[in-house]
Structures are given as structure tokens and as C-alpha cells.
Protein backbone atom coordinates (compact mmCIF):
# COMPACT_ATOMS: atom_id res chain seq x y z
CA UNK A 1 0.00 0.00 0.00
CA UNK A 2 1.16 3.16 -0.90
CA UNK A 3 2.56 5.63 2.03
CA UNK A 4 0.28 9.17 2.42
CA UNK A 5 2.65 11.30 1.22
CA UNK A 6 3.16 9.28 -1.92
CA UNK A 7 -0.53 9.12 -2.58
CA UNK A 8 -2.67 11.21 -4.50
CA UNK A 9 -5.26 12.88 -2.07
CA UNK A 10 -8.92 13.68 -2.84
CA UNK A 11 -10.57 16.03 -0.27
CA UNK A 12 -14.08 17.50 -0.10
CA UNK A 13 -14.88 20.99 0.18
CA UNK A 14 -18.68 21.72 1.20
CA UNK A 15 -20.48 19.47 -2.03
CA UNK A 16 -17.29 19.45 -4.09
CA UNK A 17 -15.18 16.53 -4.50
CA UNK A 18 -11.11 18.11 -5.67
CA UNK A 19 -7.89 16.76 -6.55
CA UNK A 20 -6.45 14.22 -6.49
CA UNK A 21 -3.46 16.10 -4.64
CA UNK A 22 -0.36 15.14 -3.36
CA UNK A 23 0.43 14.64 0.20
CA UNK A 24 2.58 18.05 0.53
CA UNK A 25 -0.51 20.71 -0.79
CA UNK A 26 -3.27 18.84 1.63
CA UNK A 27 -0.08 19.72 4.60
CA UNK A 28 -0.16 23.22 3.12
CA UNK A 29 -4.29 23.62 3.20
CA UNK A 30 -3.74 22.46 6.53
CA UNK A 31 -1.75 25.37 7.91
CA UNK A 32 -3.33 27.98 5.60
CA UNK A 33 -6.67 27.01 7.26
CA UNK A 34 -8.82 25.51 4.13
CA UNK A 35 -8.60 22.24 5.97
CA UNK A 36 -9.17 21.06 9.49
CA UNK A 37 -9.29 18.24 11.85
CA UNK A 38 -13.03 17.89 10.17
CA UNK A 39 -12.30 17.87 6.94
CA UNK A 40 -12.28 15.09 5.10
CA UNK A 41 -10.20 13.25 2.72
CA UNK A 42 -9.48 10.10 0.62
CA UNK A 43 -6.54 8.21 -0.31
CA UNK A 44 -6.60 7.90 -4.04
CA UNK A 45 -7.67 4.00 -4.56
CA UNK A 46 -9.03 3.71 -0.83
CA UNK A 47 -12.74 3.95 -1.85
CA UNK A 48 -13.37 5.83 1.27
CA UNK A 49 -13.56 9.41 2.80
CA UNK A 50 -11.92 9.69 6.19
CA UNK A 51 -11.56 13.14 8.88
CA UNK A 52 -8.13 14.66 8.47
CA UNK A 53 -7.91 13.81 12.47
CA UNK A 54 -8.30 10.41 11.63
CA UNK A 55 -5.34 10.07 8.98
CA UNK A 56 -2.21 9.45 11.17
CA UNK A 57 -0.14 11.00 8.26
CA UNK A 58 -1.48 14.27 9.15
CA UNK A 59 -2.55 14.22 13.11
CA UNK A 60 1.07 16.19 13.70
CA UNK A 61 0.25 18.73 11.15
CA UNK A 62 -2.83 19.58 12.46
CA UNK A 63 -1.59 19.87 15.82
CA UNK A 64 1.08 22.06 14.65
CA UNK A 65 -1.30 24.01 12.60
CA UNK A 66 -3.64 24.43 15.74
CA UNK A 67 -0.94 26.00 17.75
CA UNK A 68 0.02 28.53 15.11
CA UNK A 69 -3.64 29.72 15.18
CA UNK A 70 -3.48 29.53 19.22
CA UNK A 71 -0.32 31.91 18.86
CA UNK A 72 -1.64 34.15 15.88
CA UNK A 73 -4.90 34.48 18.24
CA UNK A 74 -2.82 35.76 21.29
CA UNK A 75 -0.49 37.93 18.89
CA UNK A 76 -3.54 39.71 17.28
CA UNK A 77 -5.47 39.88 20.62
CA UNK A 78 -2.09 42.16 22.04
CA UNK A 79 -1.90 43.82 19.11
CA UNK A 80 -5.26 44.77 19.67
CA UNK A 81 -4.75 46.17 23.03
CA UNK A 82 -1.39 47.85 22.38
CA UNK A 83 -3.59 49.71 19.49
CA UNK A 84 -6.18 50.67 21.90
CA UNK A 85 -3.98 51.75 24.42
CA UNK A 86 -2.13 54.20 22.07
CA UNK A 87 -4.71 55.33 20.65
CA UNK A 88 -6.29 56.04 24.21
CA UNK A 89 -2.77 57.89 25.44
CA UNK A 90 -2.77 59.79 22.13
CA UNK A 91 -5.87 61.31 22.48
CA UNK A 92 -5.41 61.82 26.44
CA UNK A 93 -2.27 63.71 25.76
CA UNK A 94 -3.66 65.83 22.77
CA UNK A 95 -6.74 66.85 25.23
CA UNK A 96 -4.25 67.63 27.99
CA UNK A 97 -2.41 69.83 25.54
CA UNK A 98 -5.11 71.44 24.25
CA UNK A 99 -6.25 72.19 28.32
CA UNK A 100 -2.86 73.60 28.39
CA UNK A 101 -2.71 76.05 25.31
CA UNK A 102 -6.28 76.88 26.48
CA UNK A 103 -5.28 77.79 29.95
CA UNK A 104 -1.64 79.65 28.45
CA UNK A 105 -4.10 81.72 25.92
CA UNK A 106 -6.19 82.75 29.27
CA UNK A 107 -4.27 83.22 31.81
CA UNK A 108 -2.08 85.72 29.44
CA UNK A 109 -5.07 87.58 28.48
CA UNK A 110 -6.03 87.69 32.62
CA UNK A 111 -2.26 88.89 33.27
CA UNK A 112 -2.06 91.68 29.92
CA UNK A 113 -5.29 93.14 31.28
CA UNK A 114 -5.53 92.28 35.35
CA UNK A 115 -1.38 92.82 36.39
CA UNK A 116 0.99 95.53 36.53
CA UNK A 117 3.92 93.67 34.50
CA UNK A 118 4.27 94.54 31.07
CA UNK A 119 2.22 93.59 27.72
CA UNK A 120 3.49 91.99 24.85
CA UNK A 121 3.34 95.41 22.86
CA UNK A 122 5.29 96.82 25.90
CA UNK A 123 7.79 93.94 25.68
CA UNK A 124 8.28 94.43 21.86
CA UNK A 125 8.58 98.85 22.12
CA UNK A 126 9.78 99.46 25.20
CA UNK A 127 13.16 100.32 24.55
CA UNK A 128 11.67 102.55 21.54
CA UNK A 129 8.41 104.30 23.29
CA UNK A 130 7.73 105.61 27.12
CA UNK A 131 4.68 107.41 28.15
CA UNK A 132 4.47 109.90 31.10
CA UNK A 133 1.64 109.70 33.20
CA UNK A 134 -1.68 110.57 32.14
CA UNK A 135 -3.36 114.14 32.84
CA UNK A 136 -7.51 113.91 32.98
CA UNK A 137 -9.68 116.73 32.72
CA UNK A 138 -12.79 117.73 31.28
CA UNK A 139 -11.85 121.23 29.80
CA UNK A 140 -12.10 122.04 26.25
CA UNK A 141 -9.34 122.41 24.52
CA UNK A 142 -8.71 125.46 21.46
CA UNK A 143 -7.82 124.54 18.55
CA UNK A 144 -8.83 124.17 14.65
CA UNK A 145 -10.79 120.81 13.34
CA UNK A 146 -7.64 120.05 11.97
CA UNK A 147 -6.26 118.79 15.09
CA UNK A 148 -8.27 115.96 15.93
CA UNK A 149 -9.92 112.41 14.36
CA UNK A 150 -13.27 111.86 15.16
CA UNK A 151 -15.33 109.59 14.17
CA UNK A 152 -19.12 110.99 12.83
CA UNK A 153 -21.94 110.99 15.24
CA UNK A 154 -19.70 110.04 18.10
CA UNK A 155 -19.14 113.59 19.87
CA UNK A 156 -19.17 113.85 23.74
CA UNK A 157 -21.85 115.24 25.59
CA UNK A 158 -20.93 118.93 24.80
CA UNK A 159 -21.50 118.00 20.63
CA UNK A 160 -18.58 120.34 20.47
CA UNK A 161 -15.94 119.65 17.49
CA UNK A 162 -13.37 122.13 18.59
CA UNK A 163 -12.72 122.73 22.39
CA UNK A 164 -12.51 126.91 23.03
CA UNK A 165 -10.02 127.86 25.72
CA UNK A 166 -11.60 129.44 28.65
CA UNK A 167 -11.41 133.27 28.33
CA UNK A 168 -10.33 133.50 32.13
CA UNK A 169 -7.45 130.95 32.79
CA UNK A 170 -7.19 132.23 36.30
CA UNK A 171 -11.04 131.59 37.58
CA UNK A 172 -11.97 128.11 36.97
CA UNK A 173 -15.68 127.28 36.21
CA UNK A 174 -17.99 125.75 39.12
CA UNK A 175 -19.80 122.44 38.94
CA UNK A 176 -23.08 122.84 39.20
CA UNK A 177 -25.10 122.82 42.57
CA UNK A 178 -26.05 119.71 43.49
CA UNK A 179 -24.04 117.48 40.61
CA UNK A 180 -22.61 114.52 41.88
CA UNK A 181 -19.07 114.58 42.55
CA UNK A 182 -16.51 111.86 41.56
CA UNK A 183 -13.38 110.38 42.86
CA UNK A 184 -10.51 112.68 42.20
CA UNK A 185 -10.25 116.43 41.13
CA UNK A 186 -8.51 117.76 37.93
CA UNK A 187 -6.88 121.22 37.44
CA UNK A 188 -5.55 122.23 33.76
CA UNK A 189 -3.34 125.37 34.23
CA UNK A 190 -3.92 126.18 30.69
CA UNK A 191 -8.25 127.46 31.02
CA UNK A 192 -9.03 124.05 32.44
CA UNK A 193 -12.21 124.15 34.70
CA UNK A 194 -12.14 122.68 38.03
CA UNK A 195 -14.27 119.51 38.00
CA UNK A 196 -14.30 116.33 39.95
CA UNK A 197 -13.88 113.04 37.27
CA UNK A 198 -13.81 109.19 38.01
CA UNK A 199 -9.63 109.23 37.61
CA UNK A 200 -8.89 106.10 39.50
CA UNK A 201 -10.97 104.16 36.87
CA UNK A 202 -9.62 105.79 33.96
CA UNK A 203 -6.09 105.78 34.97
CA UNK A 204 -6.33 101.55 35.60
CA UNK A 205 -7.72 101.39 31.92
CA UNK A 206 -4.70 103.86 30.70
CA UNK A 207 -2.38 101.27 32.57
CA UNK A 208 -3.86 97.79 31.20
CA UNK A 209 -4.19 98.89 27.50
CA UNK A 210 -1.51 101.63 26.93
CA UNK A 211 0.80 98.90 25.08
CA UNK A 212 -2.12 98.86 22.34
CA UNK A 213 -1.05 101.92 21.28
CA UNK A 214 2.66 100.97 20.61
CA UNK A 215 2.23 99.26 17.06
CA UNK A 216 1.01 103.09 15.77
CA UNK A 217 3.59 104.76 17.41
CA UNK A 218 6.15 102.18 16.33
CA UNK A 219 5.22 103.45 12.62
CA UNK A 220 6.79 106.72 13.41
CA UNK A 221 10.42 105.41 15.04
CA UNK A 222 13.07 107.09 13.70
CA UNK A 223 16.48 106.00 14.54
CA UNK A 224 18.63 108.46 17.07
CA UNK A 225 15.60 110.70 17.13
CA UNK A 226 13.63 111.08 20.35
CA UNK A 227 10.25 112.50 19.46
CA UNK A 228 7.58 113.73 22.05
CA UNK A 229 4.09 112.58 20.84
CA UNK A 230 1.03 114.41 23.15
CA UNK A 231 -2.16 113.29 22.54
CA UNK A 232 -5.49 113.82 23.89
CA UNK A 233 -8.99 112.09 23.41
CA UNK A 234 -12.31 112.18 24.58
CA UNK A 235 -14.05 109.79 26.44
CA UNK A 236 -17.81 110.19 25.18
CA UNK A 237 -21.34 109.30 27.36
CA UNK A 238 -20.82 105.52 26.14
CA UNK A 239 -17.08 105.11 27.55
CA UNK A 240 -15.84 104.93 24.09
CA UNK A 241 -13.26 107.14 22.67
CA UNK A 242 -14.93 109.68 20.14
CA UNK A 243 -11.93 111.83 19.30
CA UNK A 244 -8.27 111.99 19.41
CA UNK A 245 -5.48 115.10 18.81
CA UNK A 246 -2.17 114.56 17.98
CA UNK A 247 -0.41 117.47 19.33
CA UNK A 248 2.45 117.41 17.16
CA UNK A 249 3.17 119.48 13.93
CA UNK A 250 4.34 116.61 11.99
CA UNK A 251 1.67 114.37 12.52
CA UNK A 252 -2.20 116.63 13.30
CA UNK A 253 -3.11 114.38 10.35
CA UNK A 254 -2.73 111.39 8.73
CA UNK A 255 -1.93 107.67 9.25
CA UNK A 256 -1.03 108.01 13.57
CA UNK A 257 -4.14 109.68 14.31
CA UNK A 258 -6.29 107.06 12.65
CA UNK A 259 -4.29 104.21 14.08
CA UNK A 260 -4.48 105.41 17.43
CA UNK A 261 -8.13 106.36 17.09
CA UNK A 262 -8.64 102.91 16.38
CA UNK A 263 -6.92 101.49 19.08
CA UNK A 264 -8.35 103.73 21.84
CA UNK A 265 -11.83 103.05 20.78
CA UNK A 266 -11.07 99.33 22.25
CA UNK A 267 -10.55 100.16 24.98
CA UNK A 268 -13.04 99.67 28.13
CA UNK A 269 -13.88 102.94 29.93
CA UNK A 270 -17.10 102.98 31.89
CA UNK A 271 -19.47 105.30 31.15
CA UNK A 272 -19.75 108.99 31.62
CA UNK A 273 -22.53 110.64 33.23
CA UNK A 274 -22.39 114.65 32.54
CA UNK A 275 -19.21 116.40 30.98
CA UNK A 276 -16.47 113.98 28.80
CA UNK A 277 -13.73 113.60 30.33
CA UNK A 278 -10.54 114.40 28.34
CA UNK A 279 -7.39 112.78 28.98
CA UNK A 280 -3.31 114.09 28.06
CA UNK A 281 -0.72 111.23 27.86
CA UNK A 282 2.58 112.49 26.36
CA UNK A 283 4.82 110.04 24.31
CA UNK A 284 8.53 109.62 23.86
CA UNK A 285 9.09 107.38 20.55
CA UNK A 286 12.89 106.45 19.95
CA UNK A 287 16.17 108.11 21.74
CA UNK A 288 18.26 110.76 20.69
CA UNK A 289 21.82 108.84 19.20
């Protein structure tokens, strides 16, 4: 009798009947998985159809072929968890790092606006620009239109577009019976009437969000030249800024101005209840070489 792996093999697979094929390719379907313990198979000339388990030629393959699916199993099942497990640490870390920038982005806005260290805009100028501190009144200032930006609609409570001096410097106006006073009082030399204004508030505002006013004055840097930039705006009814002078030949008009007419209407004053409060800060952009 011929030896199994000499024979020609037939082998059933559901209702079909295949091969005859040698000895070596059933071994093969074996480990591949098309055949199992259960599968059946004939020796060619044995008339019969016996279980793979049954065929002592193969019962070591099978065994073999069990293990390596046993081992495959385990392998995949790991892999499985190690992918899981990554996947679970990369998505912790990216929320914890996206907690972080979150918390970096606030707490610098808290500390720009809420502390008295320096802004980014004062980090980047502050070798180039200093400001004195700020003068507030609520005298109107003389002066041509040509000396301020405002913005249309927006005038304080006086609806004044130029501010006339007052024709007695030496005898300061009185607030009116019976007006509420405010925090701190204000005296302007120059025809400024004697009035009592919310200072504290306005000067903390001045402090947080001077910096914002850097990136116009940066525009006007020019090297080993110290220039003095006053300016004065008006804080309207709203707390927004409605106007702004640039008290400085070179630039009454044009680009600065505008720039810093945009930037001071950002910035948070409360608002006023009876005359607009006008406030002075004086500039120093760049340093004599």
C-alpha cells in the first residue's frame, strides 16, 4: 500500500469533491486554514472518505497548525490592546495639551489686562516708546478741526468739534449745585475748569491697555531721534473714545491719528454721566543717538 505522502489525495470541500493532490498541498491547506481536523479526505484507490484527524499521516500537522492559530490568536489579541492603548494615550495627551494652550491663551489675556507687568506690545517697544503719566480733565481744549480724528456721530456730551479755551485761565468754572461729585479732582493750568472726574478708573484702563497703542507709534520710530508725541482724546457718554489730537506738527493728520483712534476706541472705559472727560498722555518714541 502506498505511504500518504506518496498518494494522491482527494478532499471534499462543502459538495465538491477536488484533486487528487499530493500529500505536501493537503499539509499546506492544513496550515493555511482551508482544511481542518473535520475535513475530510481520501486516499486515491481507498474507496473511502476519512476526517483529516483520523489520517495518522497528518494528526502532527494539524496539531502544529492548531498552535500557530493559538499563537496568531494571542499575537492579534495584544496587538489589539497595544492599538487601543495608544490610541487612548494619544488622544489623552492631545486633550491635555489642548487644556494647556487653552489655559496659556487665558491666563495671558487675565495677566495683559488684570497685572501691573508689562504687555506683549510693551515687551516688543519698550526700549523705543515711554509714556508719562496721564493728565484727565474735562476742559475744552482750542484749537482748529484740523487737530483731531473723530469719528461721525460720536461727539461727547458737549456736541462740540473744537474745544474753546476758557477766556479767564485764572477763575476756573464751578460744577453745578447739586451734581454729583466723583473720585478725584482735575486742574488744567492752561483754562481748564475745576471739575471732579472718576480718575482712578480711567487711569487703571490707561495702565492695562496703553501697550495697544505701541504698534502706531512704532510706525513713526526714527532711529537716534527722540520725538515727544502728546495726545489727547475724549471719552464720550458711552465710555468709548470719540476723538483723538495729535499734538504734534508733523503728525495733526494722517496715518497716527487714525491708528491710534482705532486702538483707543477698544478700549473699556465705563461710562460717563455729565461732561467727557478728556485725557493728556505724552509720548517719547525712539532716543536721541
Amino acid at each position: 500500500m502506498m505511504q500518504p505522502n506518496e498518494q494522491g489525495w482527494l478532499f471534499r470541500q462543502g459538495e465538491l469533491i477536488l484533486g487528487p493532490v499530493p500529500a505536501n498541498q493537503v499539509v499546506q491547506k492544513i496550515y493555511s486554514g482551508e482544511l481542518d481536523g473535520k475535513s475530510e479526505v481520501q486516499a486515491m484507490g481507498s474507496g473511502a472518505f476519512k476526517r483529516l484527524a483520523d489520517v495518522d499521516a497528518f494528526r502532527v500537522h494539524l496539531a502544529k497548525a492548531d498552535a500557530k492559530k493559538r499563537v496568531d490568536a494571542h499575537a492579534e489579541e495584544h496587538a489589539t490592546k497595544q492599538r487601543k492603548s495608544r490610541n487612548k494615550a494619544i488622544m489623552i495627551t492631545g486633550i491635555v495639551l489642548t487644556v494647556i494652550a487653552v489655559g496659556v491663551v487665558v491666563v495671558g489675556s487675565y495677566l495683559a489686562v488684570h497685572t501691573p507687568g508689562k504687555s506683549s506690545e510693551e515687551l516688543a517697544y519698550g526700549d523705543l516708546i515711554s509714556m508719562d503719566p496721564p493728565t484727565i480733565s474735562v476742559a475744552k481744549r482750542s484749537g482748529t478741526g484740523e487737530e483731531f480724528v473723530e469719528i461721525p456721530g460720536m461727539t461727547g456730551h458737549s456736541g462740540n468739534t473744537t474745544r474753546p479755551s476758557n477766556p479767564n485761565p485764572s477763575t476756573p468754572k464751578n460744577p453745578t449745585p447739586g451734581k454729583q461729585r466723583m473720585n478725584e479732582e482735575a486742574n488744567d493750568p492752561d483754562g481748564m475748569a475745576t471739575v471732579k472726574i472718576d480718575k482712578n478708573s480711567i487711569d487703571k484702563v490707561v495702565a492695562s491697555y496703553k501697550g495697544t497703542l505701541n504698534p502706531c507709534l512704532k510706525e513713526i520710530y526714527k532711529p537716534g531721534v527722540a520725538q515727544v508725541i502728546p495726545i489727547e482724546f475724549v471719552i464720550g457718554g458711552n465710555g468709548r473714545v470719540t476723538k483723538v489730537w495729535v499734538d504734534n506738527p508733523d503728525y495733526k493728520t494722517g496715518q497716527l491719528p487714525e491708528c491710534l483712534l482705532n486702538a483707543l476706541q477698544k478700549w473699556p472705559f465705563k461710562a460717563v454721566e455729565g461732561e467727557s472727560p478728556t485725557v493728556s498722555l505724552k509720548f517719547t518714541v525712539g532716543k536721541a543717538g
